[in-house]
Protein backbone atom coordinates (compact mmCIF):
# COMPACT_ATOMS: atom_id res chain seq x y z
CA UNK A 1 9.07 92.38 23.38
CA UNK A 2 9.39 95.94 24.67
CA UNK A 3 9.18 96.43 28.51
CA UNK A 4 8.77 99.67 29.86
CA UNK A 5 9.26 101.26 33.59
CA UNK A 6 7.10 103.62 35.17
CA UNK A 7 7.42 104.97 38.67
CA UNK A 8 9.19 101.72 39.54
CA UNK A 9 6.21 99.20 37.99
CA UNK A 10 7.58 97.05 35.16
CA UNK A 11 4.73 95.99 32.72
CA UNK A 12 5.27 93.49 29.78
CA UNK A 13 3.68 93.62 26.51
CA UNK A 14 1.52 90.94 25.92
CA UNK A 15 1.68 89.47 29.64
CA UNK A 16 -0.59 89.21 32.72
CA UNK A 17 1.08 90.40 35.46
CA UNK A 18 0.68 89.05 39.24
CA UNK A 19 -0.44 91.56 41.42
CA UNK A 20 0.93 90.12 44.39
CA UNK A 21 4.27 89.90 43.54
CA UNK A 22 4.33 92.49 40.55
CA UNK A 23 6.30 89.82 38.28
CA UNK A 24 5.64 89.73 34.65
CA UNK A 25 4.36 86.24 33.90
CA UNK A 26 3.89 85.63 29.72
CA UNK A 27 2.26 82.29 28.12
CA UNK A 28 6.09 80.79 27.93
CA UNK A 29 7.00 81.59 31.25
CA UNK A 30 4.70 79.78 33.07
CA UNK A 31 3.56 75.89 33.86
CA UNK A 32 -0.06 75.36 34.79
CA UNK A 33 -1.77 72.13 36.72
CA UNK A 34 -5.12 72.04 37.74
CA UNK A 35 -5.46 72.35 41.76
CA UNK A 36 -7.33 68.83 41.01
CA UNK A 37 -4.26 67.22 38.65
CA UNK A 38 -1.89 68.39 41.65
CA UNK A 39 -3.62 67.15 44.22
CA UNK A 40 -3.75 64.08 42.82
CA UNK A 41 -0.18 63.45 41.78
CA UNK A 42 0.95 64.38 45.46
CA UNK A 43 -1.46 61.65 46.75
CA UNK A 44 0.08 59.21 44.66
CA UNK A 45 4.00 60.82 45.89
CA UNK A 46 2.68 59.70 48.99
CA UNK A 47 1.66 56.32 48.40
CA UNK A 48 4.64 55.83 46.71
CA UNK A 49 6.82 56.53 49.26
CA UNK A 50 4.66 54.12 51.05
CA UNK A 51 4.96 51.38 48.53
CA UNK A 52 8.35 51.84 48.64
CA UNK A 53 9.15 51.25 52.34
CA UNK A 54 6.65 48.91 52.49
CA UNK A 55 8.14 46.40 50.33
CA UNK A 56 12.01 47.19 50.87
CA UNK A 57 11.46 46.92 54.25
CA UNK A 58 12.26 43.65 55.28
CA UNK A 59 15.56 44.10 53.49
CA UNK A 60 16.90 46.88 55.15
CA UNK A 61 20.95 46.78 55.39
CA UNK A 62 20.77 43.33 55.02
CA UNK A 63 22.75 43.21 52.12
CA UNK A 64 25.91 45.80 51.75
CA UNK A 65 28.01 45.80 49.47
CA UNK A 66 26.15 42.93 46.81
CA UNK A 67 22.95 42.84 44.66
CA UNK A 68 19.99 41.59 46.57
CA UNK A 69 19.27 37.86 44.96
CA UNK A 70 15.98 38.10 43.33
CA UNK A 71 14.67 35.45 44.87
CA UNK A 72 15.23 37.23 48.11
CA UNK A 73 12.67 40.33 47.43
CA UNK A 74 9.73 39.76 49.31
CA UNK A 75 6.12 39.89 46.79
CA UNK A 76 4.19 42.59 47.44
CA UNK A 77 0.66 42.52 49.13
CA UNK A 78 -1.64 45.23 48.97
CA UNK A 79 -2.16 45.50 52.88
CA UNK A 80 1.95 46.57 52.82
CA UNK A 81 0.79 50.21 51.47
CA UNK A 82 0.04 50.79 55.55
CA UNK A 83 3.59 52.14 56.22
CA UNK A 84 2.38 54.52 59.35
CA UNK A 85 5.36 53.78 61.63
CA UNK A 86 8.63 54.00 59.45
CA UNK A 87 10.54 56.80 60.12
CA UNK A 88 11.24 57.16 56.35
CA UNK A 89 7.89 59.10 56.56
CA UNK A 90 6.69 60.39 60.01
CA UNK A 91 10.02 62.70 60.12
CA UNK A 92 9.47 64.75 57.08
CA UNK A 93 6.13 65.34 58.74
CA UNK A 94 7.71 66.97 61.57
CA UNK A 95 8.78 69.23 59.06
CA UNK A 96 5.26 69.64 57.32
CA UNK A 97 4.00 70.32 60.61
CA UNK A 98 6.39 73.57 61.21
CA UNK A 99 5.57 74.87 57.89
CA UNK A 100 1.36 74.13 58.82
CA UNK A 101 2.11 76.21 62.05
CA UNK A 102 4.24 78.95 61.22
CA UNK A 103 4.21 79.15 57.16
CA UNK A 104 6.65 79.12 54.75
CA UNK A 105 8.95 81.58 55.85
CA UNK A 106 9.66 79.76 59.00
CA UNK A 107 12.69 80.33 61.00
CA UNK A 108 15.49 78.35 60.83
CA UNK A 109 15.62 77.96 64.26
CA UNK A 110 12.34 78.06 65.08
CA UNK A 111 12.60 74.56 62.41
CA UNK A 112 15.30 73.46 64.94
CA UNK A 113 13.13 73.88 67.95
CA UNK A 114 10.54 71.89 66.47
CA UNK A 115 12.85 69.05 65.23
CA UNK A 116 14.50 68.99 68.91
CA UNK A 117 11.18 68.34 70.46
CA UNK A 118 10.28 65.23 68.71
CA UNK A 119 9.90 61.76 70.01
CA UNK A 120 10.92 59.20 68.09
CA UNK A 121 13.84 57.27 68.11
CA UNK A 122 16.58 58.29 65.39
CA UNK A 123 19.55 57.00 64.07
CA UNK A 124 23.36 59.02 62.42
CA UNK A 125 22.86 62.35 61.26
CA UNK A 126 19.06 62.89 62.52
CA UNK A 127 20.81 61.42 65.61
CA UNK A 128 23.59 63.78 66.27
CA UNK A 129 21.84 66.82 63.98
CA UNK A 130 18.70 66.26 66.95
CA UNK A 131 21.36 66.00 70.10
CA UNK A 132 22.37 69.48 69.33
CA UNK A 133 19.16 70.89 69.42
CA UNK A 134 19.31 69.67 72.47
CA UNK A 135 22.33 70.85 74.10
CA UNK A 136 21.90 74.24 72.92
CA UNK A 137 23.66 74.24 69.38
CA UNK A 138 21.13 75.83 67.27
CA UNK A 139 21.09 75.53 63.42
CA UNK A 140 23.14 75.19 61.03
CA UNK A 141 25.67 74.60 63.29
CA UNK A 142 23.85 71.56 64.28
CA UNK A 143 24.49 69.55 61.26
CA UNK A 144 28.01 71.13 60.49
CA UNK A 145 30.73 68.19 60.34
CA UNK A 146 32.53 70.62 62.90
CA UNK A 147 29.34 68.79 65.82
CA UNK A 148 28.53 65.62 63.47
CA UNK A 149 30.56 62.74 62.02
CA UNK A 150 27.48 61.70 60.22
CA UNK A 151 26.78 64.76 58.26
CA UNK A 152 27.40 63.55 55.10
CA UNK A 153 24.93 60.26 55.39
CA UNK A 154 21.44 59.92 53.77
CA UNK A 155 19.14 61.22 56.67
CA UNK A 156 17.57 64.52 54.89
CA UNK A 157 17.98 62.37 51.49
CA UNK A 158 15.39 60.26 52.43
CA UNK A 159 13.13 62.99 54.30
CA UNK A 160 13.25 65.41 51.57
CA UNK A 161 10.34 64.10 49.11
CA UNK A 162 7.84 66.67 51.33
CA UNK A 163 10.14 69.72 49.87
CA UNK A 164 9.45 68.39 46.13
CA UNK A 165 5.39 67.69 47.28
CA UNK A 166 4.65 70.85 47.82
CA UNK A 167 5.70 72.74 45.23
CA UNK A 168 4.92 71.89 41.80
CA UNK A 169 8.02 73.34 39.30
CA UNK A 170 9.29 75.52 41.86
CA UNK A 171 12.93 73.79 42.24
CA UNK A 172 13.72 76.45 44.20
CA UNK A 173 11.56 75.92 46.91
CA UNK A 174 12.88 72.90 47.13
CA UNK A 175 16.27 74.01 47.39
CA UNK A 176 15.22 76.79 50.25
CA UNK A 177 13.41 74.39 52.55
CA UNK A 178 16.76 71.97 52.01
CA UNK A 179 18.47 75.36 53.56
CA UNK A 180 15.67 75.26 56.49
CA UNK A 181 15.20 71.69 57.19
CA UNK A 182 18.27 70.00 56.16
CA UNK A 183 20.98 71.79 57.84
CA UNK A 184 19.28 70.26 61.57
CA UNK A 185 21.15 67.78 60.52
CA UNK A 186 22.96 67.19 57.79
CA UNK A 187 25.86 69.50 55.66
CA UNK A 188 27.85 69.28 51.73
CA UNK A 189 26.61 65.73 49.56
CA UNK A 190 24.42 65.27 53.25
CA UNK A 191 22.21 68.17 52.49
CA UNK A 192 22.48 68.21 48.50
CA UNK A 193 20.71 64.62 48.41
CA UNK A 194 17.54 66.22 49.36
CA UNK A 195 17.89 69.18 47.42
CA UNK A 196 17.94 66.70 44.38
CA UNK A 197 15.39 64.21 45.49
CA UNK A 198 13.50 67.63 45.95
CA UNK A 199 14.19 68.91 43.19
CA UNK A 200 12.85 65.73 41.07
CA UNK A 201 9.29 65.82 42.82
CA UNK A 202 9.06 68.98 42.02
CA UNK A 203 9.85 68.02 38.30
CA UNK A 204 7.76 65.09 38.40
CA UNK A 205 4.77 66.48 38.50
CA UNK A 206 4.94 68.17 34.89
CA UNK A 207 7.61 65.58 33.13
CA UNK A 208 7.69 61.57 33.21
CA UNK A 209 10.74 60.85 30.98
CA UNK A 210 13.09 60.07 34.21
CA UNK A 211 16.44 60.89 32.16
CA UNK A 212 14.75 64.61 32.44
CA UNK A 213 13.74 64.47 35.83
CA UNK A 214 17.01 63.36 36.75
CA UNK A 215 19.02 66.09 35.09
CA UNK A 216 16.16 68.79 36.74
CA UNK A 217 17.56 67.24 40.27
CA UNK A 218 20.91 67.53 39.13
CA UNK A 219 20.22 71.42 38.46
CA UNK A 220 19.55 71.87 42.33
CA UNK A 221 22.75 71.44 43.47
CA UNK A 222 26.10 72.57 43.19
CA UNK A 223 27.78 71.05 39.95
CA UNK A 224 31.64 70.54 41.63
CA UNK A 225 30.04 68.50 44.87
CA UNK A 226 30.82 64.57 44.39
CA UNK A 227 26.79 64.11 44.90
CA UNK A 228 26.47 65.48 40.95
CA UNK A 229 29.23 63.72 40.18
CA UNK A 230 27.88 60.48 41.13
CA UNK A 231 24.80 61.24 39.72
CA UNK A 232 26.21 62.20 36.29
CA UNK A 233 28.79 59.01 36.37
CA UNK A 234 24.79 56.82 36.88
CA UNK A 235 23.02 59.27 33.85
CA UNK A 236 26.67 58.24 31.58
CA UNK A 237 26.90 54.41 32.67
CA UNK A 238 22.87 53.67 31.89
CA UNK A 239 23.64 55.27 28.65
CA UNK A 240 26.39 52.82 27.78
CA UNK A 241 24.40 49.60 29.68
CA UNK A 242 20.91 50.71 29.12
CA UNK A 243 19.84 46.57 29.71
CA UNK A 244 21.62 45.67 32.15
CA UNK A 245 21.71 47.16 35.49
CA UNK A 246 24.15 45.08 37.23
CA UNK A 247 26.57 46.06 35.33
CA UNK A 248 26.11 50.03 36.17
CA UNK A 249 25.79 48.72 40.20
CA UNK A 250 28.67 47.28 39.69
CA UNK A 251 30.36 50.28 38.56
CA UNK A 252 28.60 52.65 41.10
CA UNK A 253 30.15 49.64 43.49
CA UNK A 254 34.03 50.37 42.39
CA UNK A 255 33.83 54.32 43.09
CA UNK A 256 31.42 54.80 45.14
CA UNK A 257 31.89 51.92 47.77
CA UNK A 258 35.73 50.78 47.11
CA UNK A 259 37.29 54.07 46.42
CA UNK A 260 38.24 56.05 49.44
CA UNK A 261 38.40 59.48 47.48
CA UNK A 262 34.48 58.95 47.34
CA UNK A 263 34.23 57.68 51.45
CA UNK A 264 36.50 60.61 52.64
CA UNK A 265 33.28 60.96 55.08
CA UNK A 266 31.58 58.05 55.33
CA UNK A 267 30.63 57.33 59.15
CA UNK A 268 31.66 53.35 58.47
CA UNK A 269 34.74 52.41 56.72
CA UNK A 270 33.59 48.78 55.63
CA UNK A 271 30.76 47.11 53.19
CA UNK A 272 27.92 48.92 55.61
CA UNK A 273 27.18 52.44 53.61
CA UNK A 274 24.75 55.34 54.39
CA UNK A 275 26.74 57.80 52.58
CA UNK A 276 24.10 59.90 50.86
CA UNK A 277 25.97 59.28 46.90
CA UNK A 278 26.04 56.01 46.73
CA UNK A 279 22.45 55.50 48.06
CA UNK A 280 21.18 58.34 45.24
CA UNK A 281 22.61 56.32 42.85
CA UNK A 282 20.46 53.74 43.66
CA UNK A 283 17.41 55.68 43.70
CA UNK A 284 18.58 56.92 40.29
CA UNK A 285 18.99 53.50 39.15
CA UNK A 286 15.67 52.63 39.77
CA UNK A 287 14.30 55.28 37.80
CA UNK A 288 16.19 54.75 34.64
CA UNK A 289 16.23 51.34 34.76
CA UNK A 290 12.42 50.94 35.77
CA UNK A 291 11.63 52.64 32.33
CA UNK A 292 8.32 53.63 34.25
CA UNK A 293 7.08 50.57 35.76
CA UNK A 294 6.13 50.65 39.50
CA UNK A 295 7.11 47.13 40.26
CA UNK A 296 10.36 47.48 38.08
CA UNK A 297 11.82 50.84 39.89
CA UNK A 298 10.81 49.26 43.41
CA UNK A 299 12.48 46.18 43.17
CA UNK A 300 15.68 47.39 41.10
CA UNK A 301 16.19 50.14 43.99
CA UNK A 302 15.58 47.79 46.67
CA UNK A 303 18.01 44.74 44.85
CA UNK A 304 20.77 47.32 44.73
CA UNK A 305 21.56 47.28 48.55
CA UNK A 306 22.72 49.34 51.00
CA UNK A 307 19.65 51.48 52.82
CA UNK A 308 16.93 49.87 50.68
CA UNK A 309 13.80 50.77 52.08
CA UNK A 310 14.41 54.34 52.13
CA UNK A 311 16.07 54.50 48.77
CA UNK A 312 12.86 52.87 46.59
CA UNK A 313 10.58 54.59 49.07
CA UNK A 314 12.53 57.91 47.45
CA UNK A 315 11.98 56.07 43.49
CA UNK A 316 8.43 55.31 44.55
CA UNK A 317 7.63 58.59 45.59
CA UNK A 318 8.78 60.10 42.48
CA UNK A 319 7.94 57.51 40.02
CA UNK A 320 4.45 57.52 41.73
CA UNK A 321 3.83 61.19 41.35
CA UNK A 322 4.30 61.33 37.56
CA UNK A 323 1.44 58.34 37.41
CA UNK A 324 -1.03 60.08 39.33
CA UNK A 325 -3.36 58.43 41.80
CA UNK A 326 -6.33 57.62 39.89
CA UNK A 327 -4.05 55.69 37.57
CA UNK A 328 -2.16 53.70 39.88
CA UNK A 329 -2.60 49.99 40.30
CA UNK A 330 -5.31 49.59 42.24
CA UNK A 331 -2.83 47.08 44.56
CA UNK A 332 -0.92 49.76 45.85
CA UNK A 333 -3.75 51.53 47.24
CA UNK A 334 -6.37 48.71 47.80
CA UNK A 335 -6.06 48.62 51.52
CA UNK A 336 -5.05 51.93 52.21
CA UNK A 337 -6.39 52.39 55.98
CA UNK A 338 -7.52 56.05 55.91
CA UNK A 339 -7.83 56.33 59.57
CA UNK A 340 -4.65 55.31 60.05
CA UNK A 341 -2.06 57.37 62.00
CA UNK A 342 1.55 58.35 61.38
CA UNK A 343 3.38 58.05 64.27
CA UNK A 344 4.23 60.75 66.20
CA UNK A 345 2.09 63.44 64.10
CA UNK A 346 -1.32 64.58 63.92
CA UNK A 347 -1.59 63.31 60.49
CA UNK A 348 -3.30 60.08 59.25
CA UNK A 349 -3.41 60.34 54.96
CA UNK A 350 -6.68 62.40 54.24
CA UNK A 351 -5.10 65.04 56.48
CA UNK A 352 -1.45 64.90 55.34
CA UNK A 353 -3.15 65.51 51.86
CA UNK A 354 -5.16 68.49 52.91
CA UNK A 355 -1.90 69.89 54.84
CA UNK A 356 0.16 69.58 51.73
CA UNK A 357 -3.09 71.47 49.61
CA UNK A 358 -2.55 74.28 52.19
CA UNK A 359 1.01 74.78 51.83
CA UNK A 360 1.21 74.48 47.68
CA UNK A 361 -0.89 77.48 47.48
CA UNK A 362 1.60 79.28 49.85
CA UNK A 363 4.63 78.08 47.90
CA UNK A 364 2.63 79.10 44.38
CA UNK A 365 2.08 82.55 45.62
CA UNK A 366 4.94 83.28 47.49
CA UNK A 367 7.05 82.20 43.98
CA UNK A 368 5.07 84.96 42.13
CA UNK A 369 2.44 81.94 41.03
CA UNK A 370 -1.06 82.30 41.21
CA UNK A 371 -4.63 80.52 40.71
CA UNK A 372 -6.80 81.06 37.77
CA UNK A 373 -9.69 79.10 36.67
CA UNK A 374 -9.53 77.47 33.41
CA UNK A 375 -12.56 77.35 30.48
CA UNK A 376 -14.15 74.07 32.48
CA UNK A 377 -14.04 76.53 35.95
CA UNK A 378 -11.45 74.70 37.35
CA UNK A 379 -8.63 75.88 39.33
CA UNK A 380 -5.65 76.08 38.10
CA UNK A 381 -2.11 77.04 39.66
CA UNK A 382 0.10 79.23 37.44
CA UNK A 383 3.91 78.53 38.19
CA UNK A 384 6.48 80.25 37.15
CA UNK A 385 9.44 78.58 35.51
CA UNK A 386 12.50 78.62 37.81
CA UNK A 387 15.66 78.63 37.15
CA UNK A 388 17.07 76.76 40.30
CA UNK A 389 20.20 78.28 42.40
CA UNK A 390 22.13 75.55 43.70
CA UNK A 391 23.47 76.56 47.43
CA UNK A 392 26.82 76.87 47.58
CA UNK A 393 29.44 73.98 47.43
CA UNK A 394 30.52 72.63 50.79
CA UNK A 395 32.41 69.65 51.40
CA UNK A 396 32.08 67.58 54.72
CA UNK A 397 35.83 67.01 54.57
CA UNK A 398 36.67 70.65 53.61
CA UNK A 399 33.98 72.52 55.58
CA UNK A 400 33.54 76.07 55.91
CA UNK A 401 33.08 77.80 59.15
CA UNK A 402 30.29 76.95 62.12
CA UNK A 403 28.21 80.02 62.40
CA UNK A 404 28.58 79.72 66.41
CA UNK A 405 24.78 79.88 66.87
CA UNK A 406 23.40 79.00 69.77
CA UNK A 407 19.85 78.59 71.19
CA UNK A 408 19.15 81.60 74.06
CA UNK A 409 17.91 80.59 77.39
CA UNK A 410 14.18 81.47 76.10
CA UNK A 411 14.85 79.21 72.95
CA UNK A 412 16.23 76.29 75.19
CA UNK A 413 12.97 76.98 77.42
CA UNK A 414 10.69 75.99 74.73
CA UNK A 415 12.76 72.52 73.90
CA UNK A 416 11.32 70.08 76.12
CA UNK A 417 12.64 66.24 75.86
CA UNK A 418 9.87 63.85 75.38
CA UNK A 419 10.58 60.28 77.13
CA UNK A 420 11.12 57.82 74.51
């Protein structure tokens, strides 16, 4: 292929190129989905997460440290899918909600701000991330390990799946809003959790072989960071017990719960565990080991412990989004209350649909993508194939420096606590 430059214009032989951005985009260099097949995989990303939560619930930290008994999984009812008050959902909407106001290219602080202003009732990194918002430490000091012992623990793990939602093969979109919306509150493994659930969403919606979509999370972050190496000891011990994932927990167990090289920042010493690793394992877990079965990737998430509503709500979600929500079963969406309303946003679901349609087309363009419409006059979104940029490797225990940012008196103006 011959590429020439004139006056500072690059044109390819043989490719289209995108006005906006001026990028070169050939037939191989590009994924398309119909506006329609996108919109409908997100809905289902949704009700996955929903499914998820909805039937881990009851579970929740219940057992840690040991396999759930099966026996002890509750059965699943179609009127669960109504998941509007679990804060494994309504925060990431705080952070759809910034991006609906101000766009993608938000300010960091203007993110904090935001987050700082919310009123529901949080718990370890979200905690402590959202307490210095409020006294004035802006981001990403506010979810440096210098201002949080919790920065390493699962919080923007399981808030992430919004990141992947909105943009379709664009890992690193994912990645940047990680940089926006996960330093508030969390730092090293802490923040890299979302970046990979992110970066599988965003995977999920052109690939269903979950080995793959794995290993395109995996490129998200930083290969040295103990998060990848958990995940690649999960991809190496499903490949020598691909039947029998008790054994693999049990493995994940030794490391990952018993070993104190892998706790060096774990918030609790003892059998309870919100480190962000060990709970990723389990969402990986559920993915291999599901082999693409709803019920299967729910319940072997869930079974495995630890935080296990948020961690199949995370399986769900991805799972869900490579079925597509026409061709779910019709018992996880059933009952689906459409007027219902997630707490402590303007959203109920027909609305957080049409938010996320608004922001794909921003990510698409603002990646160089574009819309077309197809031989059936159909939209179609035009991606560009990314090459993802892992940020840089940070450990909680060996942190680099705070940034000394602080909110200004007019920034601390605009933070006003709600009563809880």
């Amino acid at each position: 292929m011959v590429i020439t430059f004139v006056l500072g214009m690059v044109f390819v032989a043989g490719c289209q190129t995108d006005v906006l951005s001026g990028i070169g985009i050939g037939a191989g260099n590009v994924r398309r989905i119909t506006v329609e097949d996108y919109a409908d995989k997100m809905k289902a990303g949704w009700i996955g997460q929903m499914a998820g939560v909805g039937w881990g619930g009851p579970t929740e930290f219940k057992f840690k440290g040991e396999i759930i008994p099966e026996d002890k999984m509750p059965t699943w009812k179609p009127d669960k899918i109504n998941q509007f008050h679990q804060d494994d959902i309504y925060v990431e909407m705080t952070f759809l909600r910034t991006l609906e106001l101000y766009g993608m290219d938000v300010p960091i602080r203007q993110a904090g701000i935001d987050f700082a202003n919310s009123g529901y009732k949080l718990w370890h990194a979200n905690k402590y991330g959202r307490d210095n918002l409020r006294k004035g430490i802006a981001p990403p000091d506010s979810g440096h390990p210098e201002f949080s012992k919790h920065a390493d623990d699962i919080d923007y793990q399981i808030e992430a799946d919004y990141s992947g939602l909105i943009a379709p093969g664009l890992p690193k979109v994912a990645i940047e809003l990680g940089e926006k919306f996960g330093r508030l509150m969390n730092y090293g493994d802490g923040l890299y959790g979302g970046q990979f659930v992110g970066g599988m969403y965003a995977e999920a919606f052109f690939e269903d072989d979950m080995e793959k979509i794995v290993l395109a999370g995996l490129k998200c972050i930083p290969k040295k960071s103990q998060y990848a190496e958990c995940i690649r000891d999960v991809l190496a011990w499903y490949k020598q017990n691909p039947d029998d994932w008790q054994k693999t927990w049990q493995l994940v167990e030794e490391k990952y719960q018993d070993n104190p090289d892998y706790r060096k920042y774990s918030c609790d010493k003892g059998d309870f565990n919100i480190d962000a690793k060990i709970n990723g394992a389990y969402i990986v877990m559920g993915l291999l080991y599901g082999k693409g079965d709803p019920d299967e990737t729910i319940i072997i998430t869930a079974r495995c412990g630890q935080d296990s509503d948020c961690n199949p709500s995370n399986s769900g979600g991805i799972l869900f989004t490579t079925i597509g929500f026409e061709n779910l079963p019709d018992r996880f969406k059933s009952d689906l209350n459409p007027e219902g309303k997630f707490s402590h946003t303007p959203y109920n679901f027909p609305m957080l649909v049409e938010v996320s349609k608004k922001l794909v087309r921003q990510a698409v363009n603002r990646a160089g993508g574009r819309v077309e419409k197809n031989a059936d006059d159909q939209e179609v979104f035009v991606i560009p194939i990314q090459k993802p940029k892992p940020s840089k490797l940070e450990q909680c225990w060996e942190p680099g420096p705070i940034a000394n940012s602080k909110f200004t008196e007019q920034e601390m103006a605009q933070i006003q606590v709600p009563e809880q």
